[in-house]
ModelCIF file with pLDDT and N, C-alpha, C, O atoms, coordinates in Angstrom:
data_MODEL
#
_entry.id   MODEL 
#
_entity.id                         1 
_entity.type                       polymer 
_entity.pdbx_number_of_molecules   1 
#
_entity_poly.entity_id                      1 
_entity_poly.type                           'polypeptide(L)' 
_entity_poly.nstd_linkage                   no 
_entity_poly.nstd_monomer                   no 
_entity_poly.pdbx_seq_one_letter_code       
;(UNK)(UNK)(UNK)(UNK)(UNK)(UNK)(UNK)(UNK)(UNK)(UNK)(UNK)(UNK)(UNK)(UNK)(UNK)(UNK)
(UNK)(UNK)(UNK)(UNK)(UNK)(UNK)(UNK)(UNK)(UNK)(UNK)(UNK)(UNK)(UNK)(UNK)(UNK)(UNK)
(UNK)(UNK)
;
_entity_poly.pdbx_seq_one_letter_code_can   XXXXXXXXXXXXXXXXXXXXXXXXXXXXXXXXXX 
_entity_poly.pdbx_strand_id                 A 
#
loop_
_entity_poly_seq.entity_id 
_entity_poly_seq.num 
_entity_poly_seq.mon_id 
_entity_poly_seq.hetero 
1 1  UNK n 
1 2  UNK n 
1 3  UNK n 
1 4  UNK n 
1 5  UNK n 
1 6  UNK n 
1 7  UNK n 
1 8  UNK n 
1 9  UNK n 
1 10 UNK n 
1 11 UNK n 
1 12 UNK n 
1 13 UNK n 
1 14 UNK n 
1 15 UNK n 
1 16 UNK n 
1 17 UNK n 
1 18 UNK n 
1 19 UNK n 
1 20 UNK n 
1 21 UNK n 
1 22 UNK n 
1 23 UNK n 
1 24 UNK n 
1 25 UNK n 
1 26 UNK n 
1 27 UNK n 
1 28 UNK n 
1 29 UNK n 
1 30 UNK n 
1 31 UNK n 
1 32 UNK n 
1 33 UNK n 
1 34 UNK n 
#
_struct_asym.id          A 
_struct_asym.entity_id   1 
#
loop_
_ma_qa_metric.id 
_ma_qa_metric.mode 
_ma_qa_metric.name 
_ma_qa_metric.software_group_id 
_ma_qa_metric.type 
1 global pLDDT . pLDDT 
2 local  pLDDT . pLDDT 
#
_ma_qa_metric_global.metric_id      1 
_ma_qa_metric_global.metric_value   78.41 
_ma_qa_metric_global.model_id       1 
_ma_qa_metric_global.ordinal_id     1 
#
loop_
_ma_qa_metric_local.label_asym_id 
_ma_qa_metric_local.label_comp_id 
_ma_qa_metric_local.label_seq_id 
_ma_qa_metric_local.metric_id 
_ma_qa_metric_local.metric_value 
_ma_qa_metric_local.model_id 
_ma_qa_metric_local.ordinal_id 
A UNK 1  2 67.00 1 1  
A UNK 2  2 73.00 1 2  
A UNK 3  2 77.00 1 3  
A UNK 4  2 82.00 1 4  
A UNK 5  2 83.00 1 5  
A UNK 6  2 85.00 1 6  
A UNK 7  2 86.00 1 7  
A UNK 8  2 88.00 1 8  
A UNK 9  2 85.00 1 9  
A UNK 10 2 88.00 1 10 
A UNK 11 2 88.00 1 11 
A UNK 12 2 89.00 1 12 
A UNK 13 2 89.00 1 13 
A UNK 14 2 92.00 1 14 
A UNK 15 2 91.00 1 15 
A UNK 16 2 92.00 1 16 
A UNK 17 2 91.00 1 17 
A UNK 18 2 91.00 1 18 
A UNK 19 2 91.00 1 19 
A UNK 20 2 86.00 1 20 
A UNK 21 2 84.00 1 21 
A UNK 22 2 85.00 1 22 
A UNK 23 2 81.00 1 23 
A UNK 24 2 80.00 1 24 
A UNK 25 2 79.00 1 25 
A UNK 26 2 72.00 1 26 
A UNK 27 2 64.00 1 27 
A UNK 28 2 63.00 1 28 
A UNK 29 2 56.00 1 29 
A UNK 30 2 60.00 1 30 
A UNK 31 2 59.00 1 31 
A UNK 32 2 55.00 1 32 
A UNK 33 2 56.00 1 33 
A UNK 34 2 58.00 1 34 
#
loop_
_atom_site.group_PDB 
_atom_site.id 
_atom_site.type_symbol 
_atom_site.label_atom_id 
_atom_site.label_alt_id 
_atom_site.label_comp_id 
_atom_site.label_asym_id 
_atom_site.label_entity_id 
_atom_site.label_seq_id 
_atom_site.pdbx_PDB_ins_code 
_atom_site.Cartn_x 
_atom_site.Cartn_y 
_atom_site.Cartn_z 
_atom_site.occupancy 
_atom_site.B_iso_or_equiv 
_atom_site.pdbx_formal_charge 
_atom_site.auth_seq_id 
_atom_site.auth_comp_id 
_atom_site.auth_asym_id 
_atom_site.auth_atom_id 
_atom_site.pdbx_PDB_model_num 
ATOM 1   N N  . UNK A 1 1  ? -243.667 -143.311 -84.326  1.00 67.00 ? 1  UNK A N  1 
ATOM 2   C CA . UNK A 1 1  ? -244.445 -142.590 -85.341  1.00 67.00 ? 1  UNK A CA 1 
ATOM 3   C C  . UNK A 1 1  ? -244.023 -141.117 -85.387  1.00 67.00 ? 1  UNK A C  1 
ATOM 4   O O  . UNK A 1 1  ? -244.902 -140.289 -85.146  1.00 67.00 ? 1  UNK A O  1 
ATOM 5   N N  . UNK A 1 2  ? -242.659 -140.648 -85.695  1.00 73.00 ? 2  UNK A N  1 
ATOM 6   C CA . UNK A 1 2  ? -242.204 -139.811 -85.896  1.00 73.00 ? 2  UNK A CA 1 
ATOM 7   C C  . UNK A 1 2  ? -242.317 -139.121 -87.096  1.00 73.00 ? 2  UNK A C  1 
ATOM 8   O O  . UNK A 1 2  ? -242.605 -139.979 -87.930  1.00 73.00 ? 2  UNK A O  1 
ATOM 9   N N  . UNK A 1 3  ? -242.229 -137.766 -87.768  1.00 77.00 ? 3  UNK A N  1 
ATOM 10  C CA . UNK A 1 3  ? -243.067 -137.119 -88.720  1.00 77.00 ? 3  UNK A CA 1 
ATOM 11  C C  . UNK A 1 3  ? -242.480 -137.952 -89.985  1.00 77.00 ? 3  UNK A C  1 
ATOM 12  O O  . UNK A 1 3  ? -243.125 -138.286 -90.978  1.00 77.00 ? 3  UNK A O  1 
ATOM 13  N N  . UNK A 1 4  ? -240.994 -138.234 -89.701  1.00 82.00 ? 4  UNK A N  1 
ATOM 14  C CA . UNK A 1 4  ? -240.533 -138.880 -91.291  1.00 82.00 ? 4  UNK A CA 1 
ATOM 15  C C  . UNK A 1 4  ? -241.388 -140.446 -91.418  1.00 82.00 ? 4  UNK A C  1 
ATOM 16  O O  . UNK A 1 4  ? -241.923 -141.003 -92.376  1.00 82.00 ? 4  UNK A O  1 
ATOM 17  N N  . UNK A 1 5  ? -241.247 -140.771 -90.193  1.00 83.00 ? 5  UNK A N  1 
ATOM 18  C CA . UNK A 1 5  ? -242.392 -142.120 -90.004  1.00 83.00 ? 5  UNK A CA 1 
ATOM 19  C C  . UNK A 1 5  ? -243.651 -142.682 -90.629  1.00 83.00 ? 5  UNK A C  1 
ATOM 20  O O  . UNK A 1 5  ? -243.810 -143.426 -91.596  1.00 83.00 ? 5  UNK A O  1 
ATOM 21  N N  . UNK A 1 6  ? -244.511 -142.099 -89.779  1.00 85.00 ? 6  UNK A N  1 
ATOM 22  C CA . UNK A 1 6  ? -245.654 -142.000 -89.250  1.00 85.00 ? 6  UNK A CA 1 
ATOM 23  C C  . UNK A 1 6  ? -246.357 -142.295 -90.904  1.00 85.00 ? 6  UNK A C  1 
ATOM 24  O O  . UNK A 1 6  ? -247.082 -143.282 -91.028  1.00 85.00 ? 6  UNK A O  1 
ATOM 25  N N  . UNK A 1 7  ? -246.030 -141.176 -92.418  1.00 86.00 ? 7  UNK A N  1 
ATOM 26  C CA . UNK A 1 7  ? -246.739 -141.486 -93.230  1.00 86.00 ? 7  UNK A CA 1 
ATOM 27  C C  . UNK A 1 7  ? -246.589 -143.471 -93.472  1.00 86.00 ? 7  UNK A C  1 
ATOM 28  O O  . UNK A 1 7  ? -247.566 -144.202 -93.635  1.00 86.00 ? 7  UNK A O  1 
ATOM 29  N N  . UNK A 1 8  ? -245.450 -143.839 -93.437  1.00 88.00 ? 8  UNK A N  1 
ATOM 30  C CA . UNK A 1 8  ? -245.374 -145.208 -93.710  1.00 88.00 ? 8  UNK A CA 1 
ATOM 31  C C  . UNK A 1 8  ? -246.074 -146.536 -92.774  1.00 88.00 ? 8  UNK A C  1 
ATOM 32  O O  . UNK A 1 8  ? -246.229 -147.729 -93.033  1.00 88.00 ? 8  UNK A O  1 
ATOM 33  N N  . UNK A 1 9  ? -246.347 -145.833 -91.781  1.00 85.00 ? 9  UNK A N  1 
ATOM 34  C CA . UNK A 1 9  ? -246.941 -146.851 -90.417  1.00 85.00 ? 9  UNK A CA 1 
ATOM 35  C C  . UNK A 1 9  ? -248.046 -146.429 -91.007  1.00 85.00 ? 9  UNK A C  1 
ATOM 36  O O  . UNK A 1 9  ? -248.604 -147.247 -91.739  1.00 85.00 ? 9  UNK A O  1 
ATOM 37  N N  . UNK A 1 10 ? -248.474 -145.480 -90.905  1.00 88.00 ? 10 UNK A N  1 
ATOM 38  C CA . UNK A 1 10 ? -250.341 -145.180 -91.800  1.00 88.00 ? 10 UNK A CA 1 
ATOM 39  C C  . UNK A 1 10 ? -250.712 -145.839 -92.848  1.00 88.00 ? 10 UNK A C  1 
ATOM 40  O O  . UNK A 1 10 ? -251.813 -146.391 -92.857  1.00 88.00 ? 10 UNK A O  1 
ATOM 41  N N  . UNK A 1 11 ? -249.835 -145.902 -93.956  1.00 88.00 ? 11 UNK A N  1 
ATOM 42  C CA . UNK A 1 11 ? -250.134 -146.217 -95.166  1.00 88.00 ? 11 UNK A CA 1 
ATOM 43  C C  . UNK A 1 11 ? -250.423 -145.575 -96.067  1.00 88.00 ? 11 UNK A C  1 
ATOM 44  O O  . UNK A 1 11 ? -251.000 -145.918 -97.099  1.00 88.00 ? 11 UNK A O  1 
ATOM 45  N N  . UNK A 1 12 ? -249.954 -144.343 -95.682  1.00 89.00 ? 12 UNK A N  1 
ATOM 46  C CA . UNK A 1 12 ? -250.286 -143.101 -96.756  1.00 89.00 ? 12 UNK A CA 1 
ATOM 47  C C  . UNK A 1 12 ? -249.751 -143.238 -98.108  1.00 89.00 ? 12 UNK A C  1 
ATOM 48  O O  . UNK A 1 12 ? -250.375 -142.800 -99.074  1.00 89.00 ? 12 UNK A O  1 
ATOM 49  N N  . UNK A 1 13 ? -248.899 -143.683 -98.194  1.00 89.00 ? 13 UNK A N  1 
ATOM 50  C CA . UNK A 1 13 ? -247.762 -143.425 -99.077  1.00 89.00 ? 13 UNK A CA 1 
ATOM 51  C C  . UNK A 1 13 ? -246.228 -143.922 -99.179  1.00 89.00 ? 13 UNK A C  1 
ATOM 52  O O  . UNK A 1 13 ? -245.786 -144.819 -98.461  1.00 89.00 ? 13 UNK A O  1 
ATOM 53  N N  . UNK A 1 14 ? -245.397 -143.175 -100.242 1.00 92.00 ? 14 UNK A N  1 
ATOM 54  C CA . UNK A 1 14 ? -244.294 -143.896 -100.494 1.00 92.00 ? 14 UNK A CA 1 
ATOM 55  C C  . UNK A 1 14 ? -243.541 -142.586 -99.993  1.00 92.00 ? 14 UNK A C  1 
ATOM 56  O O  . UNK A 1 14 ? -243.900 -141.466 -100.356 1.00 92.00 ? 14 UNK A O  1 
ATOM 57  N N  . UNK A 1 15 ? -242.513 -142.799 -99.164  1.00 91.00 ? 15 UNK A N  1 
ATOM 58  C CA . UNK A 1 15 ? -241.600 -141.502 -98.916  1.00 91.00 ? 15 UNK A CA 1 
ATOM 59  C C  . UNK A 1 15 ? -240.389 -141.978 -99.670  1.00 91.00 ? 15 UNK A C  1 
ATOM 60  O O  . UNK A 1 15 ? -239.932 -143.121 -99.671  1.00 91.00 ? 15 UNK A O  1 
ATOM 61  N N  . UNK A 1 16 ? -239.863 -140.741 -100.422 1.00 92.00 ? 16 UNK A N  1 
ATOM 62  C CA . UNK A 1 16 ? -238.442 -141.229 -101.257 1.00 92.00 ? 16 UNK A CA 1 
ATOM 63  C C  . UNK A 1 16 ? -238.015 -139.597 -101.247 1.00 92.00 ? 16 UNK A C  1 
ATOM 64  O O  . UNK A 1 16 ? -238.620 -138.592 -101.622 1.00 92.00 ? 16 UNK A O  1 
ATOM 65  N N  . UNK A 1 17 ? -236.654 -139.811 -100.624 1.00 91.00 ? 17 UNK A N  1 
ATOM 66  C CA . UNK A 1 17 ? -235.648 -139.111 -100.432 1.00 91.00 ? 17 UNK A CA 1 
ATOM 67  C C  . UNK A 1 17 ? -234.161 -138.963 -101.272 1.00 91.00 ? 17 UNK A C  1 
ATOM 68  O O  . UNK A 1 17 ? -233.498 -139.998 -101.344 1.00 91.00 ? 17 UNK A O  1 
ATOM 69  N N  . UNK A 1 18 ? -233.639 -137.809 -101.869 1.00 91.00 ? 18 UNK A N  1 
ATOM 70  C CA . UNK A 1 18 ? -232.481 -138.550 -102.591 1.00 91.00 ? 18 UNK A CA 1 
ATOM 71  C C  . UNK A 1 18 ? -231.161 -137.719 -101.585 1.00 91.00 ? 18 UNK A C  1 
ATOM 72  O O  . UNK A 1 18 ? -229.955 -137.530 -101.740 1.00 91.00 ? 18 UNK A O  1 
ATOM 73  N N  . UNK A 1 19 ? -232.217 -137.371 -100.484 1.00 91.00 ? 19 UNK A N  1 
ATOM 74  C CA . UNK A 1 19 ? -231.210 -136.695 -99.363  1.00 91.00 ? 19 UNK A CA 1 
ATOM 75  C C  . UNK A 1 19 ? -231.759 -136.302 -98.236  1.00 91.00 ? 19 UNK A C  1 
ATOM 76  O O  . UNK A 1 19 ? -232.032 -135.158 -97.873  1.00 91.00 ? 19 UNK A O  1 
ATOM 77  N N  . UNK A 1 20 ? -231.961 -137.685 -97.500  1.00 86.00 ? 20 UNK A N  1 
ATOM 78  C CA . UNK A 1 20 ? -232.699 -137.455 -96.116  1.00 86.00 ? 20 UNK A CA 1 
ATOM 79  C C  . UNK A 1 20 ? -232.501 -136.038 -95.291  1.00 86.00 ? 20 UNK A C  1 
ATOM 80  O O  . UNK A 1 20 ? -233.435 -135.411 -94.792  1.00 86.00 ? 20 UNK A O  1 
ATOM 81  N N  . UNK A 1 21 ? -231.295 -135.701 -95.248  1.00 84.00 ? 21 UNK A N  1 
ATOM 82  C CA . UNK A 1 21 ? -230.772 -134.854 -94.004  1.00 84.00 ? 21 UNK A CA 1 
ATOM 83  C C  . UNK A 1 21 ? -231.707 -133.323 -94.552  1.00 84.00 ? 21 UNK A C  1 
ATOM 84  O O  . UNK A 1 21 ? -232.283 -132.563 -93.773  1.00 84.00 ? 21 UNK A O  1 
ATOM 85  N N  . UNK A 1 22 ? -231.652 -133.172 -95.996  1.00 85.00 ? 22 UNK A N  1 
ATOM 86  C CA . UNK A 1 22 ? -232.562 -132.063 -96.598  1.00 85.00 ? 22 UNK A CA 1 
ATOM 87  C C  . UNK A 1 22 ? -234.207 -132.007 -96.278  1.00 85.00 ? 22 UNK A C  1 
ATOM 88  O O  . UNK A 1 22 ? -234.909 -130.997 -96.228  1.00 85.00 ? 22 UNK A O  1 
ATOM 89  N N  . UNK A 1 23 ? -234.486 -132.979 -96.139  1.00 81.00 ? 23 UNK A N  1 
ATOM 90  C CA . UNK A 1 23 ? -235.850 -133.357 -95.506  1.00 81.00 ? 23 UNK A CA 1 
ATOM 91  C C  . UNK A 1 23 ? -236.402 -132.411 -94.460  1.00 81.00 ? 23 UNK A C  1 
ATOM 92  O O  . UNK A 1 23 ? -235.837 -132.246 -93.379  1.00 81.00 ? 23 UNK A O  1 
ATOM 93  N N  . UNK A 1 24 ? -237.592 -131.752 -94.831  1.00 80.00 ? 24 UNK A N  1 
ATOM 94  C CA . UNK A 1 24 ? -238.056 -130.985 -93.839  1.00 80.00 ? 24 UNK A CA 1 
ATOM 95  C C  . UNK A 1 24 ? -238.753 -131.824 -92.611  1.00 80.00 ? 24 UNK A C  1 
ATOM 96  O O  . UNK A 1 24 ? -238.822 -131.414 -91.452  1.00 80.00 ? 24 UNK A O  1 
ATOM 97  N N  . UNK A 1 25 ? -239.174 -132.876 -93.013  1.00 79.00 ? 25 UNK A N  1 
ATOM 98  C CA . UNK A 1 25 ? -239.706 -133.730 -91.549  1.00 79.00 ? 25 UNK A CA 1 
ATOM 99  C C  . UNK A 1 25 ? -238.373 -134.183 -90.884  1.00 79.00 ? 25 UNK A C  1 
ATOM 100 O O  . UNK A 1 25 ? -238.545 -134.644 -89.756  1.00 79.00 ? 25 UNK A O  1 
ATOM 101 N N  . UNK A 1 26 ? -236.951 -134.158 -91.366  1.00 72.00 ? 26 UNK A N  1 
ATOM 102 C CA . UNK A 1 26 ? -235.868 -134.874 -90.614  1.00 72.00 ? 26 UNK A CA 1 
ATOM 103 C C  . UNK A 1 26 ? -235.235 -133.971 -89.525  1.00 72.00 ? 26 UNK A C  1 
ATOM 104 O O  . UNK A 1 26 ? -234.979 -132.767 -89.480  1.00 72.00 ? 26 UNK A O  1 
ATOM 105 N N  . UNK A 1 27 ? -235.037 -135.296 -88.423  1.00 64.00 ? 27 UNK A N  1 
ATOM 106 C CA . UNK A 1 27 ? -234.769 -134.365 -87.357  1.00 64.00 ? 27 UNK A CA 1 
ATOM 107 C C  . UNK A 1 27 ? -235.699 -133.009 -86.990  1.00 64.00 ? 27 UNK A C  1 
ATOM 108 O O  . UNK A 1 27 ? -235.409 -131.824 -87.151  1.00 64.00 ? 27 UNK A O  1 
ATOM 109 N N  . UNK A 1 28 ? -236.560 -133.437 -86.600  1.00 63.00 ? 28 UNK A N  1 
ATOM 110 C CA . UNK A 1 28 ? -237.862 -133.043 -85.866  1.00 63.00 ? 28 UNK A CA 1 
ATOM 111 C C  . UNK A 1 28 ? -238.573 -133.095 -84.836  1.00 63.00 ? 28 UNK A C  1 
ATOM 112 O O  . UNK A 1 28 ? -239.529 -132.389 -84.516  1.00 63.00 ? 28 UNK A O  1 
ATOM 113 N N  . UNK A 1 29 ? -237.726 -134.592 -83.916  1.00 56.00 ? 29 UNK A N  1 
ATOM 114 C CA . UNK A 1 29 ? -238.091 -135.138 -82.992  1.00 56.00 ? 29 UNK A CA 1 
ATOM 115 C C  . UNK A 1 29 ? -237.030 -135.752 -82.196  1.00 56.00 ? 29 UNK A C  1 
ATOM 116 O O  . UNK A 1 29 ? -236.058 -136.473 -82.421  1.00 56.00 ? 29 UNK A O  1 
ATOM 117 N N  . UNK A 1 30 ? -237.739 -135.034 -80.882  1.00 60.00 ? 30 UNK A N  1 
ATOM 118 C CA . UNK A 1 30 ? -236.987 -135.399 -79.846  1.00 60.00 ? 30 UNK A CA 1 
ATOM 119 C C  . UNK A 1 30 ? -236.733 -137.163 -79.120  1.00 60.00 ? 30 UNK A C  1 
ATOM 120 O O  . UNK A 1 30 ? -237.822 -137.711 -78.951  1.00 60.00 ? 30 UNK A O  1 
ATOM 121 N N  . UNK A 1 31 ? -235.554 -138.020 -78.716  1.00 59.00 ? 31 UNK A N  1 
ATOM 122 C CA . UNK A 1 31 ? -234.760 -136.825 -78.429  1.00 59.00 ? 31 UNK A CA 1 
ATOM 123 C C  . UNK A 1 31 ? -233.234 -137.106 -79.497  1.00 59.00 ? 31 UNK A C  1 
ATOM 124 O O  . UNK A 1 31 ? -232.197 -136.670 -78.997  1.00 59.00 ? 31 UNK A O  1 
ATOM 125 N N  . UNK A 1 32 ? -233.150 -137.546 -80.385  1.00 55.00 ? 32 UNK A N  1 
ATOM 126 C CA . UNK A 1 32 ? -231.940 -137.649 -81.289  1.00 55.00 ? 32 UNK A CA 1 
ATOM 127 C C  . UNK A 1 32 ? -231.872 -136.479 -82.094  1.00 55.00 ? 32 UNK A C  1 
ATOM 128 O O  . UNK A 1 32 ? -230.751 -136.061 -82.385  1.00 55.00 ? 32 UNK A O  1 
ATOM 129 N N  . UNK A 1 33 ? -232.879 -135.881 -82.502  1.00 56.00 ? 33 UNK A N  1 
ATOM 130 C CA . UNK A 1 33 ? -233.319 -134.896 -83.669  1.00 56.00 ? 33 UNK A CA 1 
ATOM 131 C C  . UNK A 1 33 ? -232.150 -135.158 -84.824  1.00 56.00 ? 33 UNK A C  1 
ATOM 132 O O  . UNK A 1 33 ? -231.109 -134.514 -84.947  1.00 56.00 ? 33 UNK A O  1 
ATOM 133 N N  . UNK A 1 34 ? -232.566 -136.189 -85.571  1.00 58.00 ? 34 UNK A N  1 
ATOM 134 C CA . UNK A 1 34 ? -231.937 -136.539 -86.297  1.00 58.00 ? 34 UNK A CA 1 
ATOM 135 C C  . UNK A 1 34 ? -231.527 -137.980 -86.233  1.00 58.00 ? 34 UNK A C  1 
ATOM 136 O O  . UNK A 1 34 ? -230.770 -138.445 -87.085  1.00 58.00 ? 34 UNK A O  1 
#
């Protein structure tokens, strides 16, 4: 349940990216960050 995660395990919502790496939740978490 990592920040890019976590909304989709909840059920919050739809995450759509047309450029993950730009993502402010990406790579945020240890330990790959990224």
């Amino acid at each position: 349940n990592t920040d890019l995660f976590d909304p989709t395990f909840r059920g919050e919502g739809v995450v759509r990216s047309p450029d993950i790496r730009e993502d402010p939740r990406y790579g945020r978490n240890s330990p790959h960050y990224g």
